[in-house]
Protein backbone atom coordinates (compact mmCIF):
# COMPACT_ATOMS: atom_id res chain seq x y z
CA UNK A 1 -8.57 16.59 3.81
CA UNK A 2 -8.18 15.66 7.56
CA UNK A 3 -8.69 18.56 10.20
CA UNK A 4 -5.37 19.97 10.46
CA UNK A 5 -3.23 20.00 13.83
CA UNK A 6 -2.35 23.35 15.62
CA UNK A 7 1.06 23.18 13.97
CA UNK A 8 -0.09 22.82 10.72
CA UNK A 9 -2.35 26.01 11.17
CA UNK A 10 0.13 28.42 12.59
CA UNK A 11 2.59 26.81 9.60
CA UNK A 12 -0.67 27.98 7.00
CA UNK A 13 -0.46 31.54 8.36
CA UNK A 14 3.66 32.20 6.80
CA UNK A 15 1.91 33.07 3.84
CA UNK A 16 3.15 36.40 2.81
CA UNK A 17 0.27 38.54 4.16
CA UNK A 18 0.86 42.23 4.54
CA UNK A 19 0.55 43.47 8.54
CA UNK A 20 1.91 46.47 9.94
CA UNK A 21 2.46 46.41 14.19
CA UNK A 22 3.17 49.82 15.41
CA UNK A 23 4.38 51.08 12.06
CA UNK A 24 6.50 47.90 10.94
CA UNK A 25 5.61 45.32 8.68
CA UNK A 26 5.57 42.23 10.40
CA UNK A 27 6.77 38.90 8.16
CA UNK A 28 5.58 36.33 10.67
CA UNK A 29 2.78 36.66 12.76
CA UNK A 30 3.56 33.41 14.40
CA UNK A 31 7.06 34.59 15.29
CA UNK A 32 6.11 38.04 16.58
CA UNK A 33 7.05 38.62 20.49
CA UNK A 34 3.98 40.27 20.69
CA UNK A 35 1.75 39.18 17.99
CA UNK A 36 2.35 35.57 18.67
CA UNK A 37 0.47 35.16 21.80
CA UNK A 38 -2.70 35.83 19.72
CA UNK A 39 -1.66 33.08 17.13
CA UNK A 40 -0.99 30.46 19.60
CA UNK A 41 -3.98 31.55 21.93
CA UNK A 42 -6.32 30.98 18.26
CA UNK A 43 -4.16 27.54 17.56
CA UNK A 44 -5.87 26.04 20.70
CA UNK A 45 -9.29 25.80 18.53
CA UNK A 46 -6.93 23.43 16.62
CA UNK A 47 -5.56 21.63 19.30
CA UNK A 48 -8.63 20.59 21.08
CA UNK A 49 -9.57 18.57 17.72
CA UNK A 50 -7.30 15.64 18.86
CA UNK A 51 -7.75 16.17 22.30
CA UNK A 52 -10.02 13.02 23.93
CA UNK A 53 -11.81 15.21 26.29
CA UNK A 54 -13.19 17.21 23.00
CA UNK A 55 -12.96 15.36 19.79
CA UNK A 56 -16.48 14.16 20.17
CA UNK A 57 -17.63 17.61 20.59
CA UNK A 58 -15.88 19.22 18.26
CA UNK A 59 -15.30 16.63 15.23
CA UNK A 60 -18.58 15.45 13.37
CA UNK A 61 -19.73 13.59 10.00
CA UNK A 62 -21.37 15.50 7.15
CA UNK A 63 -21.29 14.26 3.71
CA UNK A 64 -19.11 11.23 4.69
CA UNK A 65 -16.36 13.55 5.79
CA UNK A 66 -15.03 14.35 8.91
CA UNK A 67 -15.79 18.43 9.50
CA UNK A 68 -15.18 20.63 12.57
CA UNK A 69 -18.43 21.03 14.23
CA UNK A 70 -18.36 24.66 13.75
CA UNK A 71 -19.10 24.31 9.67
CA UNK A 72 -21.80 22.24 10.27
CA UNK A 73 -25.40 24.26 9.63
CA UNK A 74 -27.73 24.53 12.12
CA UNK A 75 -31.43 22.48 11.14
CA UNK A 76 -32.51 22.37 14.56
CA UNK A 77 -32.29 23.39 18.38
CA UNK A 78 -30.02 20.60 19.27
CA UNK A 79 -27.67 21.88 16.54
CA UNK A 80 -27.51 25.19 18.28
CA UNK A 81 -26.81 23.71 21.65
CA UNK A 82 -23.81 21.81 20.33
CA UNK A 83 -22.91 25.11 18.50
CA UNK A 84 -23.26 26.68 21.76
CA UNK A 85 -21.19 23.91 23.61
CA UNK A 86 -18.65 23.99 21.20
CA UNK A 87 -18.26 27.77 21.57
CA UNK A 88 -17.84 28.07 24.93
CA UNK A 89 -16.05 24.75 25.11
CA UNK A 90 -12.75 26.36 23.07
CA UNK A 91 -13.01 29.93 25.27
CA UNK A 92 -12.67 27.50 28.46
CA UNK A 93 -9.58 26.37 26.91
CA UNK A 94 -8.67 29.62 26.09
CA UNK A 95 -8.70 30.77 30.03
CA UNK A 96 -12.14 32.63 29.26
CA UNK A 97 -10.81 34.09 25.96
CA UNK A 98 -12.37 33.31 22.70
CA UNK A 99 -10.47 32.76 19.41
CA UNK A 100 -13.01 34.06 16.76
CA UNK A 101 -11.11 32.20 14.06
CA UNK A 102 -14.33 30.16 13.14
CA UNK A 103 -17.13 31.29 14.91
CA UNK A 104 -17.26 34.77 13.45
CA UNK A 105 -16.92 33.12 9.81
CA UNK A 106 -19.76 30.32 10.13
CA UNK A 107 -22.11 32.76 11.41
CA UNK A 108 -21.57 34.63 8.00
CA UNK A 109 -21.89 31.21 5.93
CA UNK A 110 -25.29 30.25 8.07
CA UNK A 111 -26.66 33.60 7.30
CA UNK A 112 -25.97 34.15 4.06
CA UNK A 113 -26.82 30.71 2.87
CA UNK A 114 -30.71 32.39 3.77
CA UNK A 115 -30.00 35.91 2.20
CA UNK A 116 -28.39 33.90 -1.05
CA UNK A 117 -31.02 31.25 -1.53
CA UNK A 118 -33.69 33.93 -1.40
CA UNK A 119 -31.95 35.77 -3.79
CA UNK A 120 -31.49 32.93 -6.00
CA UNK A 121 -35.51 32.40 -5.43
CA UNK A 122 -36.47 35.89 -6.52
CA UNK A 123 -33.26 37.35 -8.71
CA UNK A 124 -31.91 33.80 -10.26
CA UNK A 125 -28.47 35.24 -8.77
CA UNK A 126 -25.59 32.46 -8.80
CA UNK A 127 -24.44 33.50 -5.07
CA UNK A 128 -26.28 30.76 -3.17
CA UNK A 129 -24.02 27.94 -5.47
CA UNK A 130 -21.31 30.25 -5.12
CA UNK A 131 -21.55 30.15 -1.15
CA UNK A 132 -22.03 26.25 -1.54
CA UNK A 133 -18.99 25.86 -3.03
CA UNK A 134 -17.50 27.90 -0.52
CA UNK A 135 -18.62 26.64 2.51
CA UNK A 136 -17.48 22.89 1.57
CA UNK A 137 -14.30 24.62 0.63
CA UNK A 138 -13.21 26.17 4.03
CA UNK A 139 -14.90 23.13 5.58
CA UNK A 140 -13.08 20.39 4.19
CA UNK A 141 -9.79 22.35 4.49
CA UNK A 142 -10.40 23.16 8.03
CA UNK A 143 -10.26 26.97 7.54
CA UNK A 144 -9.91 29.59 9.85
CA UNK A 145 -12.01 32.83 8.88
CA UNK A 146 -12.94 36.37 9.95
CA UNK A 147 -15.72 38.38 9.49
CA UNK A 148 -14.67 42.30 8.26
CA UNK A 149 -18.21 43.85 9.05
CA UNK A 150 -18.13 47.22 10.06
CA UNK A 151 -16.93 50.21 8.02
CA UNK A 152 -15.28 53.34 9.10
CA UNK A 153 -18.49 55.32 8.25
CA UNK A 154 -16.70 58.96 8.39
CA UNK A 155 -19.56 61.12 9.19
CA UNK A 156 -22.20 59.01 10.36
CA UNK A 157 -25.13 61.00 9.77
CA UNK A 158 -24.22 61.06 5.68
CA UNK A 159 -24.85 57.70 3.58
CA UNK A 160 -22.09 56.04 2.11
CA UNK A 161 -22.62 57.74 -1.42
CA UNK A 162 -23.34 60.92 0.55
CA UNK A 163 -19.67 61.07 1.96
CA UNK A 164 -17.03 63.39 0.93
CA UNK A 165 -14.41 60.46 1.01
CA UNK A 166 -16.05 58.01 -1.06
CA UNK A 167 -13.87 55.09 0.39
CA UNK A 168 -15.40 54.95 4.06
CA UNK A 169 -17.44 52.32 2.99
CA UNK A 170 -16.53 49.54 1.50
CA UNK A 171 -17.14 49.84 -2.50
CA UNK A 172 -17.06 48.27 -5.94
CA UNK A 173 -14.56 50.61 -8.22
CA UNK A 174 -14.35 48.25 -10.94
CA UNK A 175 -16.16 45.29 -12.81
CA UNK A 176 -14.11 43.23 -14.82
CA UNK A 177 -14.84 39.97 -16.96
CA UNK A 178 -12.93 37.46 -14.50
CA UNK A 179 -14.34 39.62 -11.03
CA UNK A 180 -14.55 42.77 -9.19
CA UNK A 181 -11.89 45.52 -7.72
CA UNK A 182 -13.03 46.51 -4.26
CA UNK A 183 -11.96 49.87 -2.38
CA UNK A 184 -12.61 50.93 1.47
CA UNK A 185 -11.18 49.77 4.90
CA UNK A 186 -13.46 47.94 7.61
CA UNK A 187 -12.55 48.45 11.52
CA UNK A 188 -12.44 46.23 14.32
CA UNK A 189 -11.49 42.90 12.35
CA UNK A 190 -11.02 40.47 15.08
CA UNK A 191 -8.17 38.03 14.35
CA UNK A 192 -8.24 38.74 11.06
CA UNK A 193 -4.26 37.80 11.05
CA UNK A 194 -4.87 34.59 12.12
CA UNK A 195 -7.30 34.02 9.81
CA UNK A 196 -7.20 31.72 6.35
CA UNK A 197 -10.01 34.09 4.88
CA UNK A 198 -11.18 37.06 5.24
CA UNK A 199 -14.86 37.98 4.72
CA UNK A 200 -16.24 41.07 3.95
CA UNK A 201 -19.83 42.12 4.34
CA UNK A 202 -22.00 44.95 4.47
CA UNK A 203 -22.85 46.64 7.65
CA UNK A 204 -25.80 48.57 6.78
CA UNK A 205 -29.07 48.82 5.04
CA UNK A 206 -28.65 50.60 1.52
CA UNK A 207 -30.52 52.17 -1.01
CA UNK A 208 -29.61 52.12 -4.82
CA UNK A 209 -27.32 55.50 -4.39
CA UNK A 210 -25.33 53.48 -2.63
CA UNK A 211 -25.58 50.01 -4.59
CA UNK A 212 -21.64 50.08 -5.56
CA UNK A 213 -21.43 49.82 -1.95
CA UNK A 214 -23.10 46.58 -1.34
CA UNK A 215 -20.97 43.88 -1.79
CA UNK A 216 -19.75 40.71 0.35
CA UNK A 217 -16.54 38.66 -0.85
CA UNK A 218 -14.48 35.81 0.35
CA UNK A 219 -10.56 36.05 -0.14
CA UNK A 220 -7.75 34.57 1.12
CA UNK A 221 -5.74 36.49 3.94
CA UNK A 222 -2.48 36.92 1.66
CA UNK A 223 -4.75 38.47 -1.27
CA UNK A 224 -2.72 41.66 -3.37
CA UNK A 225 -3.88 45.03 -2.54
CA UNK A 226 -5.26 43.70 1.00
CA UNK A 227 -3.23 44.82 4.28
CA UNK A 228 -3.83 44.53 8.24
CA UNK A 229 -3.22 47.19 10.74
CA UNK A 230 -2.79 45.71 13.60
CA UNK A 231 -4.41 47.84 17.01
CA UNK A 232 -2.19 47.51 20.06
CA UNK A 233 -4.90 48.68 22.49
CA UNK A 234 -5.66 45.35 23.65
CA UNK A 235 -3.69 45.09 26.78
CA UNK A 236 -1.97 42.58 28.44
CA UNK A 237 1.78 41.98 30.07
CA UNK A 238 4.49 39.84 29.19
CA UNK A 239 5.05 38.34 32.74
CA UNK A 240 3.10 35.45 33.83
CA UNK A 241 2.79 36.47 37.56
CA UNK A 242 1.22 39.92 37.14
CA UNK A 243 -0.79 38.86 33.90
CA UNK A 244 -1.81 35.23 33.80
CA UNK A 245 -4.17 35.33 31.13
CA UNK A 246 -3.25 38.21 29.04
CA UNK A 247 0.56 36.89 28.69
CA UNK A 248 -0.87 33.71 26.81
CA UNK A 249 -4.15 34.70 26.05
CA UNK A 250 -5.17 37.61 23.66
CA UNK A 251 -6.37 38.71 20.35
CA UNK A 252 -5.98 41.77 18.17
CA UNK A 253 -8.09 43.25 16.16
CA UNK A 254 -6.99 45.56 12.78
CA UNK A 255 -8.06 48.01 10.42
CA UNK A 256 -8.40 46.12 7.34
CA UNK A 257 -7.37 48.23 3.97
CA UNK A 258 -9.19 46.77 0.87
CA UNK A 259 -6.56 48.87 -1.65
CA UNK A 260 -7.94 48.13 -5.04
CA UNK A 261 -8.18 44.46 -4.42
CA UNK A 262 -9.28 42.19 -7.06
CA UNK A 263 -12.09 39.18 -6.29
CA UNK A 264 -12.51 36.49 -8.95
CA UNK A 265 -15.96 35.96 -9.35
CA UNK A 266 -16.02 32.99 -7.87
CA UNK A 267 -15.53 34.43 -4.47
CA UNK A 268 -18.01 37.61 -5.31
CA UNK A 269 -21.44 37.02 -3.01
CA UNK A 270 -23.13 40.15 -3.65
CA UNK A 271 -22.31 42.76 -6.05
CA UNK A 272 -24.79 45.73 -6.43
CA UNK A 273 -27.87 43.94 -5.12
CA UNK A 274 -28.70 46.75 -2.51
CA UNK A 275 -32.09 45.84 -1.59
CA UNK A 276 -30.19 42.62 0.32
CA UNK A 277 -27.44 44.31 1.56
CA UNK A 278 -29.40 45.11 5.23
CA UNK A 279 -30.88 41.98 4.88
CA UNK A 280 -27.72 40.37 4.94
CA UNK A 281 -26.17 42.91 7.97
CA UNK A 282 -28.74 41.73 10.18
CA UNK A 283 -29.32 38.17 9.10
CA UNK A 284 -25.23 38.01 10.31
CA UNK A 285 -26.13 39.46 13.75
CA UNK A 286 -28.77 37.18 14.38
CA UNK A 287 -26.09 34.01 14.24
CA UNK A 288 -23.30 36.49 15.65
CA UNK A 289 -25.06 37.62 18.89
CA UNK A 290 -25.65 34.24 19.39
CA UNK A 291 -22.45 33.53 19.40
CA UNK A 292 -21.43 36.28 22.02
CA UNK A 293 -23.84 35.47 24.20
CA UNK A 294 -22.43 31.47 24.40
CA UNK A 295 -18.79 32.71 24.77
CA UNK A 296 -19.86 34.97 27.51
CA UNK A 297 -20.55 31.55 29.98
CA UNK A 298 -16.45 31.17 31.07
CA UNK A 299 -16.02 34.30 31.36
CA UNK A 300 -18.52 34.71 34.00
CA UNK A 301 -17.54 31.72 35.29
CA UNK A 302 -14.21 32.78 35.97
CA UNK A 303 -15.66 35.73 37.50
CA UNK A 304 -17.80 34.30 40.16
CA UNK A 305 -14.47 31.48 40.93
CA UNK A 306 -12.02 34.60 41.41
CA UNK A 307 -14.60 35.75 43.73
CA UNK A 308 -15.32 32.90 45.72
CA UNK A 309 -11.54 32.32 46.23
CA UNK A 310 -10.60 36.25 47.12
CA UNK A 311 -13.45 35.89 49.83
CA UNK A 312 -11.75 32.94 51.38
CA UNK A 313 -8.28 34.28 51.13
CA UNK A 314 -9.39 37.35 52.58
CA UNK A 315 -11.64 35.94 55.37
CA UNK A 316 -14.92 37.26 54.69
CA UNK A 317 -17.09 34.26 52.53
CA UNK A 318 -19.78 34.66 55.31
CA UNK A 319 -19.83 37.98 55.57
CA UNK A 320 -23.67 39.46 54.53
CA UNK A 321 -22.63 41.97 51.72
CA UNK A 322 -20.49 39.02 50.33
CA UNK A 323 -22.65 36.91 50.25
CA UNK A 324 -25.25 39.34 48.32
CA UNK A 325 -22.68 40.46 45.75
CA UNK A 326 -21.92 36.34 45.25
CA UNK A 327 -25.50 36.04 45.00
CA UNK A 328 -25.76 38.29 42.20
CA UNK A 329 -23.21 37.41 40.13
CA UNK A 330 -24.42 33.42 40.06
CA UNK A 331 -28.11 35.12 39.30
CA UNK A 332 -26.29 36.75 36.30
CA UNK A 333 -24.62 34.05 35.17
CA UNK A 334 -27.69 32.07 35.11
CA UNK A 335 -30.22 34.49 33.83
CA UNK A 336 -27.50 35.03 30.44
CA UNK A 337 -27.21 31.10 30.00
CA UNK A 338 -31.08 30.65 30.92
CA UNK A 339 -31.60 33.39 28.12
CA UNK A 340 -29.22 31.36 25.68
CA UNK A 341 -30.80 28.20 25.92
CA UNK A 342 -34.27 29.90 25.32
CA UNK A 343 -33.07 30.98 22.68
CA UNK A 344 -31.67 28.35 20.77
CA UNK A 345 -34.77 25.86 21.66
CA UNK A 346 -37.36 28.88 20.74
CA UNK A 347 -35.23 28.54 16.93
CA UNK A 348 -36.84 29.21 13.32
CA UNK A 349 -36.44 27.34 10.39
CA UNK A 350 -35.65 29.59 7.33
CA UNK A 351 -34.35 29.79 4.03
CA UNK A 352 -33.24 26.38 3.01
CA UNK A 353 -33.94 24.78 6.25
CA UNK A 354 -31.52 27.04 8.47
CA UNK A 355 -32.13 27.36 11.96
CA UNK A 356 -31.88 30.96 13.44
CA UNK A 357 -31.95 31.34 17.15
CA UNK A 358 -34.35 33.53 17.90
CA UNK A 359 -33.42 36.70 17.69
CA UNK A 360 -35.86 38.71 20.68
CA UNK A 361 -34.63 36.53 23.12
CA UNK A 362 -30.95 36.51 21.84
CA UNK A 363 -30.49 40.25 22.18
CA UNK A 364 -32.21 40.25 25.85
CA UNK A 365 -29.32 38.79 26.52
CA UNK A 366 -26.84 39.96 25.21
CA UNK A 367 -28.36 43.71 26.59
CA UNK A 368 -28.58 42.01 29.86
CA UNK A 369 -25.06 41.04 29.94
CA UNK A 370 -23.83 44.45 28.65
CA UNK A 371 -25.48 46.50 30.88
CA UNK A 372 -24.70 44.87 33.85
CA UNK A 373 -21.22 44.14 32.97
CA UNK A 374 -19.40 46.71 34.75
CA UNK A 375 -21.50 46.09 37.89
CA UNK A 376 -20.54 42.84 37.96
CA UNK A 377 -16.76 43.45 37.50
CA UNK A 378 -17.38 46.31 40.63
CA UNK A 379 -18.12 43.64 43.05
CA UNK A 380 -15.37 41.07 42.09
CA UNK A 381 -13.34 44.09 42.40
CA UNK A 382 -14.90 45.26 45.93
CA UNK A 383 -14.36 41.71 46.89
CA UNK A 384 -10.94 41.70 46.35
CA UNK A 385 -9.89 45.18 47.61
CA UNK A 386 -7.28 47.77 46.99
CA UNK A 387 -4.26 45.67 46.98
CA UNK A 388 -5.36 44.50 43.46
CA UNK A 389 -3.75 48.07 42.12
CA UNK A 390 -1.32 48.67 45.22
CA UNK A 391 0.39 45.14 45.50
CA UNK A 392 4.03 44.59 45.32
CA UNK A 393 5.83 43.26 42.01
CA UNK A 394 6.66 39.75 41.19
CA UNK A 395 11.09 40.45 41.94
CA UNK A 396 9.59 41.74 45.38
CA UNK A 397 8.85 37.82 46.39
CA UNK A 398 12.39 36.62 44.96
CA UNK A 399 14.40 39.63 46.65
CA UNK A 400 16.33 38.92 49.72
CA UNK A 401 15.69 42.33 51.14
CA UNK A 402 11.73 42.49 50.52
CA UNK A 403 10.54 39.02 50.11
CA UNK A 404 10.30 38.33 54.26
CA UNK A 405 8.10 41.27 54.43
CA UNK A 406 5.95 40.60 51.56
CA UNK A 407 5.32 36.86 53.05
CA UNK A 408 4.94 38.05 56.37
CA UNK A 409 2.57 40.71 55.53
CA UNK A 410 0.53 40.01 52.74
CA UNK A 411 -1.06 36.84 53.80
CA UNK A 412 -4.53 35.52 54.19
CA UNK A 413 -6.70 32.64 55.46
CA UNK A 414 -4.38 29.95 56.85
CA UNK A 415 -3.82 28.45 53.26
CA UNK A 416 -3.78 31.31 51.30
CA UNK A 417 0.21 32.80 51.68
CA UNK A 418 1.31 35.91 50.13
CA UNK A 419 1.86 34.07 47.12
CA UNK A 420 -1.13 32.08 46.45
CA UNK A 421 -2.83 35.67 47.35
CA UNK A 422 -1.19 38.05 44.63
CA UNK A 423 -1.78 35.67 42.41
CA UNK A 424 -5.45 36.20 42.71
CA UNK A 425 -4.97 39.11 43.02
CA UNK A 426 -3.07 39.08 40.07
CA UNK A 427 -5.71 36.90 38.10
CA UNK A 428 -8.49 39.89 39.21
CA UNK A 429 -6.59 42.66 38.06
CA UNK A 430 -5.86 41.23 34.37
CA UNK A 431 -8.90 40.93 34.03
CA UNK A 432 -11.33 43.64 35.38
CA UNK A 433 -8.39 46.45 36.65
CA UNK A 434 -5.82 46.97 33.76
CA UNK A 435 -5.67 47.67 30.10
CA UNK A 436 -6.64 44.30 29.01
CA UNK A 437 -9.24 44.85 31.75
CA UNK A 438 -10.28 47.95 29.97
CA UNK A 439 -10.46 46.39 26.55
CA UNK A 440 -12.96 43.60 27.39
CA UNK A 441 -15.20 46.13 29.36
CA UNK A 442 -15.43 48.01 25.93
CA UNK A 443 -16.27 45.11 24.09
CA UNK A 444 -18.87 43.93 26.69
CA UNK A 445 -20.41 47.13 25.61
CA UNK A 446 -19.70 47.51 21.80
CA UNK A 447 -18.69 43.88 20.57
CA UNK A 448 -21.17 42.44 18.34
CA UNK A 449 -23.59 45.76 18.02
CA UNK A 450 -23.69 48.29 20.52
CA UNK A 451 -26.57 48.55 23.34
CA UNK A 452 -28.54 51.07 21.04
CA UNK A 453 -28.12 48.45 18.51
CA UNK A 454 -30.03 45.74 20.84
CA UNK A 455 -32.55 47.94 21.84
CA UNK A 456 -33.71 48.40 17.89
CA UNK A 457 -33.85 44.92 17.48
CA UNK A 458 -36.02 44.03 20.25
CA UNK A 459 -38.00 46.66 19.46
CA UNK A 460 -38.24 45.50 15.77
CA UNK A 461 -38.56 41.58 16.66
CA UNK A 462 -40.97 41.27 19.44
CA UNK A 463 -44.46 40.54 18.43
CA UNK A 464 -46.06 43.25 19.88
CA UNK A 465 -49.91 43.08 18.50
CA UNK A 466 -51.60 40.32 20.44
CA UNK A 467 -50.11 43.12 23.85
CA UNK A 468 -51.78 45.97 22.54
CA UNK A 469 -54.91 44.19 21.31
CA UNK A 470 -54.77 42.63 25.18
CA UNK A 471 -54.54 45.78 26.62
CA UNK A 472 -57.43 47.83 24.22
CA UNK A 473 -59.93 45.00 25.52
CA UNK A 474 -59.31 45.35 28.68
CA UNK A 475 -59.93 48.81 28.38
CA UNK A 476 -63.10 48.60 26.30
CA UNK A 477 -61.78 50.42 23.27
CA UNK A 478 -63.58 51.05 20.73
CA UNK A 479 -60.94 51.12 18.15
């Protein structure tokens, strides 16, 4: 099968599937006032296969067929580096916004084609053929996927066998001769409506109390028994003026209710195994924060543009605390992408010949990026200056009784009029002083593992014995 046109993706996602928006069920995402920005913003990924300035990027040969680039498995650093290209390639598109409609799946099929094929090593399990099959599947069908990781947990310092409700994790309730019934809800599904497939996977290590609870299936979005609650927290605006990303660019993100639904065992990839449940958790990560880290480049990008341009408008490029604040944001921009391409060409080689960015450097950044995320967004913000929150409304430039004083007064540098000026004003406040402002400074913190979550890794990762064994000599312990 070709790779399918924009059109023929949104037409794939009129298939019946059960979402609820603010209480209603919603028959067409596509058609949704609301939900349908999302599901045109995710179509670009679709779009940019037949556009010239991209189709070498994102089109490439594997087994004689025509794949996107995103299915292809890493073997080497170069791989990664296209991977990374490719990522940040469709959120430029996407006016710094990333789709997740095949990233967030791949990274699941790279990761667990090394958790599978050791399991077939050790255990003779059928999963690794079984994940085979699926990857040339959703590859040669052009799939859209997303990844339904993390579960709702209840109390958190109980394990999932431990709870009172046993459904906050994700569970097996039933094994049947033709598959498995699975039971539980997973949060924070990222476009998991406009998504083909939806993957579920465990989110935590597990110990054989709780080996009902590891499992990871593959199932189409329309499956019986499976339903999407769609969050409206996102943000964002309808008008184009006052919200020039948001009002075309978004995603949502659901609560995704697994209510009794039946998996063929076809599309079972783990089932009771819980020694490889963790294993599995944090072989995902390694791809995924890889992955956030390479989308993070236009964003940042757009950052330090908004910021050059609100300087001119406003007149103060040269002044000395401009200058600094510039100064640091290109230094952050360039220590995360330094970090990513260190990490990609400092790759291992595991499993059947996947390559894993490494995974020390890869959370560096993606800590470095979180933590100084909100600094960041402060100096765009100080930049710009209080008329990003106090600035008149879009009718207030089209009204004959207001719009003479709104282009007399609210003008900048010769070249930059009152209108040119709210708009980047405009451009600021979407994205670092409003709800949808609000939403990506949350998932700068918490998307793809929190800060805590980082730390541990690094921790765990780094090599720390040829330090210590530097530091006893040159203390002349006798140890």
């Amino acid at each position: 099968m070709a790779l399918r046109t924009a059109p023929q993706y949104l037409e794939s996602l009129r298939d019946g599937r059960t979402v609820y928006y603010r209480g209603e069920r919603v028959a067409d995402v596509t058609a949704h006032p609301e939900l349908g920005i999302g599901a045109r913003h995710c179509a670009i990924d679709y779009a940019l296969a037949d556009d010239p300035h991209h189709r070498e990027l994102v089109r490439v040969t594997e087994g004689g067929r025509t794949i996107n680039r995103f299915y292809k498995i890493p073997r080497n650093a170069e791989d990664l580096l296209r991977r990374r290209e490719l990522i940040a390639g469709t959120t430029y598109a996407g006016r710094a916004i990333i789709q997740l409609i095949r990233e967030i799946g791949t990274d699941f099929l790279f990761a667990h084609a090394i958790i599978s094929h050791a399991m077939q090593e050790k255990l003779k399990a059928p999963y690794h053929e079984r994940l085979q099959a699926y990857h040339r599947h959703v590859a040669e069908n052009d799939l859209a996927m997303a990844v339904a990781q993390t579960d709702v947990k209840g109390d958190r310092s109980r394990g999932p066998a431990e709870q009172e409700h046993p459904d906050y994790y994700l569970r097996i309730v039933d094994r049947q001769k033709d598959g498995i019934v699975i039971r539980g809800c997973k949060a924070h599904t990222t476009s998991s409506i406009y998504a083909n497939e939806i993957v579920a996977l465990p989110t935590r290590t597990l110990g054989d109390p709780d080996a009902d609870y590891a499992v990871a299936v593959a199932i189409p979005a329309n499956t019986p028994g499976l339903r999407f609650i769609v969050s409206p927290l996102s943000g964002g605006g309808r008008s184009a003026f006052h919200h020039p990303i948001s009002s075309r660019h978004k995603i949502f993100d659901t609560l995704t209710v697994f209510d009794d639904v039946f998996v063929p065992w076809e599309r079972v990839l783990l089932c009771g195994e819980a020694p490889y449940a963790g294993a599995l958790a944090l072989g995902f990560v390694e791809f995924h924060r890889f992955t956030a880290i390479s989308y993070k480049l236009p964003l940042m990008d757009l950052m330090i543009g908004a910021a050059l341009l609100m300087a001119e408008a406003n007149g103060i490029e040269q002044a000395g605390h401009v200058r600094e604040k510039l100064s640091r944001l290109i230094s952050y921009r360039e220590t995360v992408r330094s970090l990513t391409v260190a990490a990609a060409h400092e790759c291992k080689l595991k499993g059947p010949g996947v390559a894993v960015p490494d995974t020390t450097i890869t959370n560096i950044a993606k800590q470095y990026f979180a933590e100084n995320y909100h600094a960041m967004v402060q100096r765009v913000q100080d930049i710009a200056g209080g008329l990003l929150v106090t600035g008149p409304a879009e009718e207030d430039l089209t009204s004959p009784e207001t719009k003479a004083d709104v282009e007399k007064y609210l003008g900048g540098r010769r070249g930059f009029g009152a209108h040119n000026r709210l708009k980047l004003f405009n451009l600021i406040r979407d994205l670092m002083a409003s709800d949808f402002g609000g939403y990506h400074e949350l998932l700068a913190i918490h998307a793809e593992g929190s800060l805590e979550a980082q730390k541990i890794t690094i921790l765990r990762g780094f090599d720390a014995g040829a330090c210590r064994a530097f530091a006893a000599e040159c203390a002349n312990l006798e140890l």
